[in-house]
N, C-alpha and C. Protein backbone atom coordinates (compact mmCIF):
# COMPACT_ATOMS: atom_id res chain seq x y z
N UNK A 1 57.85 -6.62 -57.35
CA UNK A 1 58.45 -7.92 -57.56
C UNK A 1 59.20 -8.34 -56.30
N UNK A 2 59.28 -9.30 -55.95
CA UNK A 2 59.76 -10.00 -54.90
C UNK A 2 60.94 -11.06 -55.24
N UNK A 3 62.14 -10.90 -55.36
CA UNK A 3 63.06 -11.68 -55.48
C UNK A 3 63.98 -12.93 -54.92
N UNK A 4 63.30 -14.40 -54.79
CA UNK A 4 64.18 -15.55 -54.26
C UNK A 4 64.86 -16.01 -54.68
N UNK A 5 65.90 -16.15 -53.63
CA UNK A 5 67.54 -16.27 -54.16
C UNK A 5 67.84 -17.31 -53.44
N UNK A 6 68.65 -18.40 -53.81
CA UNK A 6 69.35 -18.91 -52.94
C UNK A 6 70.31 -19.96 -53.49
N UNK A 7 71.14 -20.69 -52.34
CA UNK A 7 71.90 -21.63 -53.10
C UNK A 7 71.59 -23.20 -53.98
N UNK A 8 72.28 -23.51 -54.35
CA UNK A 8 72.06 -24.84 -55.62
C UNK A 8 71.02 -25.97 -54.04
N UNK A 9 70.62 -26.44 -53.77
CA UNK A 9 70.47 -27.42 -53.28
C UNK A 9 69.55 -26.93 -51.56
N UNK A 10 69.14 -25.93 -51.44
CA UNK A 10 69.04 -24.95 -50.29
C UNK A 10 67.54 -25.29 -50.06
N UNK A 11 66.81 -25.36 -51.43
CA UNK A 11 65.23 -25.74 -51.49
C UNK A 11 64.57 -24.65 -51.48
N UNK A 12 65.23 -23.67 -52.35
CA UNK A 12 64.68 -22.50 -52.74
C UNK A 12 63.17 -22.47 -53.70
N UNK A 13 63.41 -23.44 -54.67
CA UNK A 13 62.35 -23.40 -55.34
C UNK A 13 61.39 -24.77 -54.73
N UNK A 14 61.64 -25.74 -54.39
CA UNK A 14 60.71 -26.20 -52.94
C UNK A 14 59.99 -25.36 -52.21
N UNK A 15 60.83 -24.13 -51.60
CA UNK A 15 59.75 -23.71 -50.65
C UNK A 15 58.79 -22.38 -51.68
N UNK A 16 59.25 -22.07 -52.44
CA UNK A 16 58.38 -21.45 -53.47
C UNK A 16 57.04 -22.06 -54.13
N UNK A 17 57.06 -23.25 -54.38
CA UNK A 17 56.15 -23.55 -55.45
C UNK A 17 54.76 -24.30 -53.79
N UNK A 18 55.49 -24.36 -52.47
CA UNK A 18 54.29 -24.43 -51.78
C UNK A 18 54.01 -22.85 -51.37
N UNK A 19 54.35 -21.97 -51.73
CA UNK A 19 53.74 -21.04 -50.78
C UNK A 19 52.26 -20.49 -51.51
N UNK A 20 51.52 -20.22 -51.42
CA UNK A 20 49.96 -20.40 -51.27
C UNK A 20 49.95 -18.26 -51.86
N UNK A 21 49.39 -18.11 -52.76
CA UNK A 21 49.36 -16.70 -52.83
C UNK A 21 49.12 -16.33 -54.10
N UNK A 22 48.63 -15.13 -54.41
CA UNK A 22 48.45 -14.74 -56.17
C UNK A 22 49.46 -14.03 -57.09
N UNK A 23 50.32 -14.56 -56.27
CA UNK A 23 51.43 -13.71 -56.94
C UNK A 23 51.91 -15.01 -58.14
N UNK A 24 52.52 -14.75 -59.43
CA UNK A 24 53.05 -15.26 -60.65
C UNK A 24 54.37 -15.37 -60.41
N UNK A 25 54.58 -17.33 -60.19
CA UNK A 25 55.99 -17.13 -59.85
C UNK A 25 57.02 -17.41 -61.48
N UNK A 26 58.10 -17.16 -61.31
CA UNK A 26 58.62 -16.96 -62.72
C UNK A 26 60.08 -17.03 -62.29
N UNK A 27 60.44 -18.40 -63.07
CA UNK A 27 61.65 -19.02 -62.63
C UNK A 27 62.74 -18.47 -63.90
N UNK A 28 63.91 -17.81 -62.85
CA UNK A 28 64.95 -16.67 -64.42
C UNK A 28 65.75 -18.06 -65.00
N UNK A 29 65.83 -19.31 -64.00
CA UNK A 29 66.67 -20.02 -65.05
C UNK A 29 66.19 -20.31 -65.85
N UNK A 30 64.49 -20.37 -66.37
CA UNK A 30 64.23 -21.34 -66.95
C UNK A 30 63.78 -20.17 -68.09
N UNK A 31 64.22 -19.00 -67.85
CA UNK A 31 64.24 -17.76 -68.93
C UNK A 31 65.47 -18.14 -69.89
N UNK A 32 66.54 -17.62 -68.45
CA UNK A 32 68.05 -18.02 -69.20
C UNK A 32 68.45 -19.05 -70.16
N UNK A 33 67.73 -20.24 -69.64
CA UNK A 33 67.75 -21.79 -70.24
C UNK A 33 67.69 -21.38 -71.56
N UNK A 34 66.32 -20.47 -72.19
CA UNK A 34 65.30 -20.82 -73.41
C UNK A 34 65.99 -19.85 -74.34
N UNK A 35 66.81 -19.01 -73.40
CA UNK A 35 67.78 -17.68 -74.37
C UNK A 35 68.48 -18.17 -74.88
N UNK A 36 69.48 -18.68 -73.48
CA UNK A 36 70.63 -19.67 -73.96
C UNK A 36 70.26 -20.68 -75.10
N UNK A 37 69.48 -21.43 -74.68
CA UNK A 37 69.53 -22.41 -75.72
C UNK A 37 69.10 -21.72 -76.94
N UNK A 38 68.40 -21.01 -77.65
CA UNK A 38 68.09 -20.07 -78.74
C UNK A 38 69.42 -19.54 -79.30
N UNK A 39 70.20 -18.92 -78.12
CA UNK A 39 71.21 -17.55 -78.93
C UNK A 39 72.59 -18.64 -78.99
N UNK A 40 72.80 -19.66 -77.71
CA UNK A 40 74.14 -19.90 -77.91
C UNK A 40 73.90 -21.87 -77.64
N UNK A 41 73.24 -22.19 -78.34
CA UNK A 41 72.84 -23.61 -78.24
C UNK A 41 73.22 -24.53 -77.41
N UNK A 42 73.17 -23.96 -76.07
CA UNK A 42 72.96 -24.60 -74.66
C UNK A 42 71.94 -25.85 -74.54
N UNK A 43 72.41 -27.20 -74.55
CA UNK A 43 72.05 -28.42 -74.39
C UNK A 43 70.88 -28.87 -73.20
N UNK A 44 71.90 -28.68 -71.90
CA UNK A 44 71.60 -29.00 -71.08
C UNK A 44 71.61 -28.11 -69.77
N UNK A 45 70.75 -27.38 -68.56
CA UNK A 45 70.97 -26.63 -67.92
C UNK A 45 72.11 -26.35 -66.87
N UNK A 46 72.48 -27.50 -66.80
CA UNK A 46 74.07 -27.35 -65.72
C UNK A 46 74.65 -26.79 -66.82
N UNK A 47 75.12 -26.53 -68.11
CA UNK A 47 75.79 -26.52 -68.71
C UNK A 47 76.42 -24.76 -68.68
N UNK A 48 75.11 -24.09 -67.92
CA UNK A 48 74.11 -22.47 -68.63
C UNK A 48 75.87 -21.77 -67.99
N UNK A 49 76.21 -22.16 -66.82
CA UNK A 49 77.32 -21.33 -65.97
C UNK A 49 78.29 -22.23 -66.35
N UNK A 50 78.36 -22.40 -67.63
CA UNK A 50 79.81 -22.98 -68.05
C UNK A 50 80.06 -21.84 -69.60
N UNK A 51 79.16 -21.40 -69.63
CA UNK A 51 79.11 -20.45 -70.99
C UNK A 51 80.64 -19.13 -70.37
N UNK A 52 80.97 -18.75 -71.66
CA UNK A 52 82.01 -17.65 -71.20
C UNK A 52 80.95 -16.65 -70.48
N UNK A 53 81.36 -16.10 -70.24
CA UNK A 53 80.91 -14.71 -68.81
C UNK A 53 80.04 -13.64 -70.21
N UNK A 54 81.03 -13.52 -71.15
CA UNK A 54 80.15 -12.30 -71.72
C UNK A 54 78.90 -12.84 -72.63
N UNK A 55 79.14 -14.05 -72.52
CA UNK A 55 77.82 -14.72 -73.46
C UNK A 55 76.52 -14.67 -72.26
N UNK A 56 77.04 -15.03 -71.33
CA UNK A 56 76.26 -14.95 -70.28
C UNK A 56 75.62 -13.80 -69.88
N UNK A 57 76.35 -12.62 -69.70
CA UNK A 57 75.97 -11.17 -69.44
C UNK A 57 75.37 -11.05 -70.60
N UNK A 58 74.71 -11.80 -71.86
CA UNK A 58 73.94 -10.98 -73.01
C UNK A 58 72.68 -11.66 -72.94
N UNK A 59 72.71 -13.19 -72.57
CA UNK A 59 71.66 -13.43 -72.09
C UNK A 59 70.71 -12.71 -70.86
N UNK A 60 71.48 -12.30 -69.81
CA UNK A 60 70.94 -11.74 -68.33
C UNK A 60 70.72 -10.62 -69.20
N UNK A 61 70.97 -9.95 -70.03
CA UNK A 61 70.24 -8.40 -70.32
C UNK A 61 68.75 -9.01 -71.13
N UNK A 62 69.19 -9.94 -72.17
CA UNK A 62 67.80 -10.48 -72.44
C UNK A 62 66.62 -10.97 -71.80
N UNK A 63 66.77 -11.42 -70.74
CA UNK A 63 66.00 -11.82 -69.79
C UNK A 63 65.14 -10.64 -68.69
N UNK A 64 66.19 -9.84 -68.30
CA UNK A 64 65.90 -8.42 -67.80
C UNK A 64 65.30 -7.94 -68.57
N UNK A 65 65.32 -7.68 -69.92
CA UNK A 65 64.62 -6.74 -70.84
C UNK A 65 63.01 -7.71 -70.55
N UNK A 66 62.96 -8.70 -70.34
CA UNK A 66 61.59 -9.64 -70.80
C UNK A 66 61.24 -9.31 -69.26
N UNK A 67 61.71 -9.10 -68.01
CA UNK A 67 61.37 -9.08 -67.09
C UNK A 67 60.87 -7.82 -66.52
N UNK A 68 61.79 -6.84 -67.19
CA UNK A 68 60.76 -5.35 -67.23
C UNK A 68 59.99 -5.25 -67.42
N UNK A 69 59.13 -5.67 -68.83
CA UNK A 69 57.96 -5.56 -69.22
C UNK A 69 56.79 -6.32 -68.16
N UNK A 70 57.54 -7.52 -67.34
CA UNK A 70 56.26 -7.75 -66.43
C UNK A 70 55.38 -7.01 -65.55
N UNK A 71 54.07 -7.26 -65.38
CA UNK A 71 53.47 -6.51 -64.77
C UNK A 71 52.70 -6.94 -63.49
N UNK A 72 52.37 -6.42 -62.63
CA UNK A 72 51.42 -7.10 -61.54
C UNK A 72 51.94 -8.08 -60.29
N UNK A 73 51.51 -8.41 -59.46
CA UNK A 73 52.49 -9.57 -58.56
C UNK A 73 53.34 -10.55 -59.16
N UNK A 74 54.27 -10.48 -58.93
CA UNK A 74 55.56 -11.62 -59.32
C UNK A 74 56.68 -12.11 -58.23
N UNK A 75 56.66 -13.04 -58.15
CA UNK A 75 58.18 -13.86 -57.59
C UNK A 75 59.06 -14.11 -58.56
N UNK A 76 60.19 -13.62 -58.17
CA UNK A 76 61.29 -13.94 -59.15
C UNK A 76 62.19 -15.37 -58.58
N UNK A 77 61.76 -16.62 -58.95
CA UNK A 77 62.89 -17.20 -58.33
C UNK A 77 64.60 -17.61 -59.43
N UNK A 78 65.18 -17.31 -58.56
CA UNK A 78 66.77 -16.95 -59.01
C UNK A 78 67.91 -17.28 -58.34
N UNK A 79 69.05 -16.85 -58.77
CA UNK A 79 70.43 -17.61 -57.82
C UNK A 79 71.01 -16.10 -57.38
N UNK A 80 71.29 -15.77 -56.57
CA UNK A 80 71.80 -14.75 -55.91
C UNK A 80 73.48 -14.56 -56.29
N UNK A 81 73.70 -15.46 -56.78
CA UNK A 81 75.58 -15.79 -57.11
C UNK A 81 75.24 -16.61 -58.08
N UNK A 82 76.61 -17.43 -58.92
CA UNK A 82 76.94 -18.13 -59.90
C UNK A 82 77.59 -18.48 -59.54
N UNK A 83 78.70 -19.76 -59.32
CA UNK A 83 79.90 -20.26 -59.13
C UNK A 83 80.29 -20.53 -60.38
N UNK A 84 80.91 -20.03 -61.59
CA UNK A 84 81.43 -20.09 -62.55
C UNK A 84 82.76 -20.75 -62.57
N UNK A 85 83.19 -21.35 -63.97
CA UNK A 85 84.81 -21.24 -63.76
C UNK A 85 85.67 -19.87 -63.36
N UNK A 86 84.93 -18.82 -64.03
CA UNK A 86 85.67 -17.56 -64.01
C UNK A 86 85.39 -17.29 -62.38
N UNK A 87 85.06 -17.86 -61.61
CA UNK A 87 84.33 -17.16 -60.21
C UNK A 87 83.18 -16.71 -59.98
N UNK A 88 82.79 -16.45 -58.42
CA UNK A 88 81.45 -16.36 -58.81
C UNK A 88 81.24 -15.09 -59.32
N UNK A 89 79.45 -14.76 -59.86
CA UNK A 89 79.09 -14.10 -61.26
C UNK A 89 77.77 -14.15 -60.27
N UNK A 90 77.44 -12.66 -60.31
CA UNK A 90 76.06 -12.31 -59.63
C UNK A 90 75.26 -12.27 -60.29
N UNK A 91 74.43 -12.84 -59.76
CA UNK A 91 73.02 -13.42 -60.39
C UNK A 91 72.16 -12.36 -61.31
N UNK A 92 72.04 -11.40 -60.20
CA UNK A 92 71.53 -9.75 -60.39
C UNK A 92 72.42 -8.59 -60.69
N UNK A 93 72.99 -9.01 -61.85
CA UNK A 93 73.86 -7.55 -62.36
C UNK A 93 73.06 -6.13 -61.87
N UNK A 94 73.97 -4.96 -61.36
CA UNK A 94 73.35 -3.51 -60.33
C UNK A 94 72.52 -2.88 -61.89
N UNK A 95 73.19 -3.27 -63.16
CA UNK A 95 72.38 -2.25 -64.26
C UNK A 95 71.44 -2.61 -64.73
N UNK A 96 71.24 -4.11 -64.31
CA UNK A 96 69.79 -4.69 -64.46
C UNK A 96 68.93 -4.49 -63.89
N UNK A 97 69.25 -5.03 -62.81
CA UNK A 97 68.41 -5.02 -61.28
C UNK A 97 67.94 -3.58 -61.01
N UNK A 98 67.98 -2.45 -61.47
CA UNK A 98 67.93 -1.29 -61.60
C UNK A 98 66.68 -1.30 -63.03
N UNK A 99 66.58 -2.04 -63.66
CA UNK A 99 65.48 -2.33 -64.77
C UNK A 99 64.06 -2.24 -63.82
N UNK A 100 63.93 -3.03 -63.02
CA UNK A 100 63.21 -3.84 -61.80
C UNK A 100 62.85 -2.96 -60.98
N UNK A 101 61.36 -2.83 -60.29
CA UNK A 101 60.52 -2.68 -59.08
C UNK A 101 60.75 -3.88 -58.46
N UNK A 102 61.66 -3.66 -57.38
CA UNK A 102 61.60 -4.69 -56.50
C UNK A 102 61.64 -3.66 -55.07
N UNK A 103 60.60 -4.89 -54.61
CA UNK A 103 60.25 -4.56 -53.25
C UNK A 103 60.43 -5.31 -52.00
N UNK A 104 61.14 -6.54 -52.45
CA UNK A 104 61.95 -7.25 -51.32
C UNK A 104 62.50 -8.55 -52.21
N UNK A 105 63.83 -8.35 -50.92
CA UNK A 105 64.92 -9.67 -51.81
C UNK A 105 65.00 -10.56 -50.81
N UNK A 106 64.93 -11.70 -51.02
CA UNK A 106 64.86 -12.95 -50.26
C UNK A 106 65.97 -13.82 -50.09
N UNK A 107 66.72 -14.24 -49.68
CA UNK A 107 67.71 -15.23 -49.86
C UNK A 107 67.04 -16.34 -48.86
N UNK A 108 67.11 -17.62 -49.39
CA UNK A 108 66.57 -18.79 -49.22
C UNK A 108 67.92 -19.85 -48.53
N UNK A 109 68.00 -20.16 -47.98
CA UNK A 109 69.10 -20.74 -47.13
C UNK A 109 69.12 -22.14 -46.19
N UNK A 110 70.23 -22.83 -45.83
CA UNK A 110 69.78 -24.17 -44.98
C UNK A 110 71.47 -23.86 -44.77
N UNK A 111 71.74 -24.98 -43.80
CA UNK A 111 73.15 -25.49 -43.15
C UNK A 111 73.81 -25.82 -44.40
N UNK A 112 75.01 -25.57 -44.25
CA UNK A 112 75.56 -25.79 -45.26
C UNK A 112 75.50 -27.50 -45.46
N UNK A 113 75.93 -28.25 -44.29
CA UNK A 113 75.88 -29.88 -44.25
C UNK A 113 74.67 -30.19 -45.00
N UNK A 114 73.22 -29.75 -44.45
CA UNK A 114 72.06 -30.37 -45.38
C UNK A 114 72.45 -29.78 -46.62
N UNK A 115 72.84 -28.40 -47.26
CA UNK A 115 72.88 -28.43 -48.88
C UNK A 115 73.49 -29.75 -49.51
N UNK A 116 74.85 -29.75 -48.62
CA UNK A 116 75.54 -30.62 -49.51
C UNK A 116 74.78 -32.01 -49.31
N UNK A 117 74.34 -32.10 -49.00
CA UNK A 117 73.37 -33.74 -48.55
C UNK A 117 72.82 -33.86 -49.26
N UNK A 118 71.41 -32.46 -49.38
CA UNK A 118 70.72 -32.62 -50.64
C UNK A 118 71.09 -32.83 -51.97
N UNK A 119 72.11 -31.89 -52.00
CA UNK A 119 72.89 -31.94 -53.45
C UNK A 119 73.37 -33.09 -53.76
N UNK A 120 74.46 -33.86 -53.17
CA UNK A 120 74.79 -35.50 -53.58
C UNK A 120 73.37 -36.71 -53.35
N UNK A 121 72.18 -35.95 -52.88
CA UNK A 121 71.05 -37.11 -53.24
C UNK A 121 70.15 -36.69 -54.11
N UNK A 122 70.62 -35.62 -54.85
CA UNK A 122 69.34 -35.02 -56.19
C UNK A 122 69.86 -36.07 -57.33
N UNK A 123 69.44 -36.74 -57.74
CA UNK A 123 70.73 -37.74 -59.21
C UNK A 123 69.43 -36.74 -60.58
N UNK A 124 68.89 -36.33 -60.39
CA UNK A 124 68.46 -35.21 -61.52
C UNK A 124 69.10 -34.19 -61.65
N UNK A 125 70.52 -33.60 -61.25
CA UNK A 125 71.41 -32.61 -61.94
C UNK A 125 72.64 -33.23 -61.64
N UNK A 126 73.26 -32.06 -62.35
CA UNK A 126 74.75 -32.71 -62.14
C UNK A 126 75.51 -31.20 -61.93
N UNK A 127 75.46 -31.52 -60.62
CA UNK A 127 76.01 -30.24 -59.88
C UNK A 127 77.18 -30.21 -59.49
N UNK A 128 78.58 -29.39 -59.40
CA UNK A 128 79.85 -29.23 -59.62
C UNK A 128 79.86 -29.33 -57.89
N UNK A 129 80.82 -30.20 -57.37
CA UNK A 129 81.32 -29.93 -56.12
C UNK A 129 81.47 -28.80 -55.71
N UNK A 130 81.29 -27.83 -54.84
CA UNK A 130 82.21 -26.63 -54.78
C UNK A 130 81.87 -26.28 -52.80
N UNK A 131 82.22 -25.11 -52.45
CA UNK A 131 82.47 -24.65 -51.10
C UNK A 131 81.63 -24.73 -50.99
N UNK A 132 80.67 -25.24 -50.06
CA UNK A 132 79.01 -24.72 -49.91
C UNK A 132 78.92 -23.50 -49.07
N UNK A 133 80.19 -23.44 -47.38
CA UNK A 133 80.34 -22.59 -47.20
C UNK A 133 80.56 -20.89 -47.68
N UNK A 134 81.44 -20.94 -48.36
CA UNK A 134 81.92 -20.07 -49.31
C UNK A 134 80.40 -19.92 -50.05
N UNK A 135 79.88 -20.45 -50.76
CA UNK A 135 78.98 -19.70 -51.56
C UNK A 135 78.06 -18.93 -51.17
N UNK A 136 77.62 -19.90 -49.78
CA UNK A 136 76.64 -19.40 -49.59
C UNK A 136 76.90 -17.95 -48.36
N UNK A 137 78.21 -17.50 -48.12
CA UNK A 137 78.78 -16.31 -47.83
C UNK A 137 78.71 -15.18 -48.48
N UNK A 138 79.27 -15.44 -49.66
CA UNK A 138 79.30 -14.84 -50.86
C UNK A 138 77.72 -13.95 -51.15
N UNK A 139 76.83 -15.55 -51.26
CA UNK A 139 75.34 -15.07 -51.58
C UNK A 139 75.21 -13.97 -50.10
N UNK A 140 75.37 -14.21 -49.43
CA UNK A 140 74.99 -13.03 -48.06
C UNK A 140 75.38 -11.88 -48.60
N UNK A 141 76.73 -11.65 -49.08
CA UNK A 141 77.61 -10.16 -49.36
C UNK A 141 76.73 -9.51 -50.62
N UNK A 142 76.45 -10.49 -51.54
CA UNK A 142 75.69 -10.36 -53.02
C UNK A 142 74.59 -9.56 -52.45
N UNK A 143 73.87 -10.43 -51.44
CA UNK A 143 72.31 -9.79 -51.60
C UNK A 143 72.34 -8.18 -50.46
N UNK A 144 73.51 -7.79 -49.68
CA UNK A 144 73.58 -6.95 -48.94
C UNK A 144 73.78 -5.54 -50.28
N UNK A 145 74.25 -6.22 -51.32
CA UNK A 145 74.79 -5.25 -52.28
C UNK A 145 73.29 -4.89 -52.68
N UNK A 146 72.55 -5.84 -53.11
CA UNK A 146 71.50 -5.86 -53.73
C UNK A 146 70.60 -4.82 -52.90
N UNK A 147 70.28 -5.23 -51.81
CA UNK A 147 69.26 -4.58 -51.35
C UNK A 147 69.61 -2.97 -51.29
N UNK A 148 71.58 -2.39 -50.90
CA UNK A 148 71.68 -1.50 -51.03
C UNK A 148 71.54 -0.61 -52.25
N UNK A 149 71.49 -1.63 -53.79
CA UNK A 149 71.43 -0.94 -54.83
C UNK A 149 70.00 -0.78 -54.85
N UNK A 150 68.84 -1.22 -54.57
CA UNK A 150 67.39 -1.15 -54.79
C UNK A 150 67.16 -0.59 -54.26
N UNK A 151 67.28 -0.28 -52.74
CA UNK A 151 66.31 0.37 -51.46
C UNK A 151 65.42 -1.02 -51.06
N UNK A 152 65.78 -1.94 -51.75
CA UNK A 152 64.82 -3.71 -51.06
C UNK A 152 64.84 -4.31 -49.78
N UNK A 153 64.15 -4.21 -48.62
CA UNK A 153 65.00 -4.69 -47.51
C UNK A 153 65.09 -6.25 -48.38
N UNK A 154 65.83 -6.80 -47.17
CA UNK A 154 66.87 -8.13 -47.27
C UNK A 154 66.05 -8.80 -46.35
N UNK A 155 65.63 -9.92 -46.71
CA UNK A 155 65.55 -10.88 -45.86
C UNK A 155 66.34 -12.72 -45.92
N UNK A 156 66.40 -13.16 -45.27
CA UNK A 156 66.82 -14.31 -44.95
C UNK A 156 66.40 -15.46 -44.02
N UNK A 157 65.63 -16.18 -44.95
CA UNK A 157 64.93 -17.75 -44.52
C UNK A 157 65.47 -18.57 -44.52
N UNK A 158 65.58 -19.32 -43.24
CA UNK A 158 66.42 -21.27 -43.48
C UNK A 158 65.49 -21.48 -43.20
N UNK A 159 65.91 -22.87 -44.92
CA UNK A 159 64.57 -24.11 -44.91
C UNK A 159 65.41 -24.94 -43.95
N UNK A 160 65.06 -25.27 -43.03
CA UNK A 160 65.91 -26.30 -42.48
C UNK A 160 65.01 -27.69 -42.54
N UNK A 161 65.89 -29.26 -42.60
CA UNK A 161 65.55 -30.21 -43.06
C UNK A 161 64.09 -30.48 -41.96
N UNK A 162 62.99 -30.82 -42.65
CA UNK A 162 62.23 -30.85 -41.97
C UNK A 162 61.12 -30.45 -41.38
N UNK A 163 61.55 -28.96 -41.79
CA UNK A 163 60.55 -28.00 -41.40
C UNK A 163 60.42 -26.67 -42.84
N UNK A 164 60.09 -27.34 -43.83
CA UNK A 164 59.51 -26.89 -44.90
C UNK A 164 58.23 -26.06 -44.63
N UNK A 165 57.51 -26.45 -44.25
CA UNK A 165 56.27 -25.23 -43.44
C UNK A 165 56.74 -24.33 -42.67
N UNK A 166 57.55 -24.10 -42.02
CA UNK A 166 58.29 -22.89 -41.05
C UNK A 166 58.99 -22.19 -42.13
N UNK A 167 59.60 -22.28 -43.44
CA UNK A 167 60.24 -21.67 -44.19
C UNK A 167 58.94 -20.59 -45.08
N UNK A 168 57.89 -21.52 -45.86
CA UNK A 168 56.92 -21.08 -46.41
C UNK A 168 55.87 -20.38 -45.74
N UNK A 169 55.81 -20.29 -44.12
CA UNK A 169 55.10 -19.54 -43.62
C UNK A 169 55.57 -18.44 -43.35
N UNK A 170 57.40 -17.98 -43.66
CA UNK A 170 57.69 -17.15 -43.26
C UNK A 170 57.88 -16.65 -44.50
N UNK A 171 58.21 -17.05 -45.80
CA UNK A 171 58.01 -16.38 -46.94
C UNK A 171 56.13 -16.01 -47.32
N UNK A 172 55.48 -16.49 -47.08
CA UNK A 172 54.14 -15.66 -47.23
C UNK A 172 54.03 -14.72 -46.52
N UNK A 173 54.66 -14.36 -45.13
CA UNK A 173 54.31 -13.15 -44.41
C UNK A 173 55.28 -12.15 -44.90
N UNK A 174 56.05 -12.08 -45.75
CA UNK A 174 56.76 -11.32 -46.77
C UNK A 174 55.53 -10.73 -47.81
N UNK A 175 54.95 -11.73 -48.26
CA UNK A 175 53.51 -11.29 -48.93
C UNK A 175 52.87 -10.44 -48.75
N UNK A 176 52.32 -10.29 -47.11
CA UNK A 176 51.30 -9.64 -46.64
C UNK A 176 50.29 -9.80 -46.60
């Protein structure tokens, strides 16, 4: 499994859904979404990191449990951090992520100025102001943890504005 991470607005799942390959990509929010909304009647998806923390940690084991059982090439695309009220909340809990064959972790990245650009011109979410700096720091420290809890090397791609093909050519040679 191959794990992309990155921040709210970064074009993480942009540069995913062009990259060209047979691998099964499989988006965890839209796992989390279908839990959440099932176990704790979550409306709307901005809403998912407004849930208390331990409602949250029961969904991420549910999702992990569904994600073990996968088999064969997979992309995981995912958030490497949470900016919660409680603070941020790693994406990849170590007793999960330990569920998982993963064989490389990705963090997906841009300037912090273009996130926030993108982010105040998406009007399809409704995304919480917050540090862009700071998070996307944070996500660096997160995924250094990560790769040390897996044995995953780490890598790190900026989509930078513009050059969407330089991002996806460098996530397929992650492929092989």
């Amino acid at each position: 499994m191959i794990i992309a991470m990155g921040l709210p607005g970064a074009g993480k799942t942009t540069v995913l859904k062009n990259v060209k390959s047979d691998y099964v990509l499989v988006n965890y929010g839209d796992l989390m979404f279908e839990i959440e909304q099932e176990h704790f009647g979550i409306k709307d998806r901005d809403d998912m990191r407004k849930l208390p923390i331990e409602k949250q940690k029961q969904a991420q084991k549910m999702v992990y449990e569904r994600l073990a059982k996968m088999d064969g090439k997979v992309i995981l695309d995912t958030h490497c951090s949470v900016n919660t009220p409680s603070g941020f909340f790693p994406g990849l809990p170590l007793d999960y992520l330990k569920m998982l064959k993963v064989d490389s972790l990705v963090l997906i990245t841009a300037d912090v100025e273009e996130v926030a650009k993108r982010r105040a011109e998406d009007p399809t979410r409704k995304r919480d102001s917050d540090d862009v700096a700071l998070h996307d720091n944070m996500n660096r420290a997160f995924l250094a943890a990560y790769s040390a809890a897996t044995g995953a090397p780490a890598v790190i791609i900026f989509n930078r504005q513009g050059k969407l093909e330089e991002a996806v050519a460098q996530f397929e040679k992650i492929l092989g």
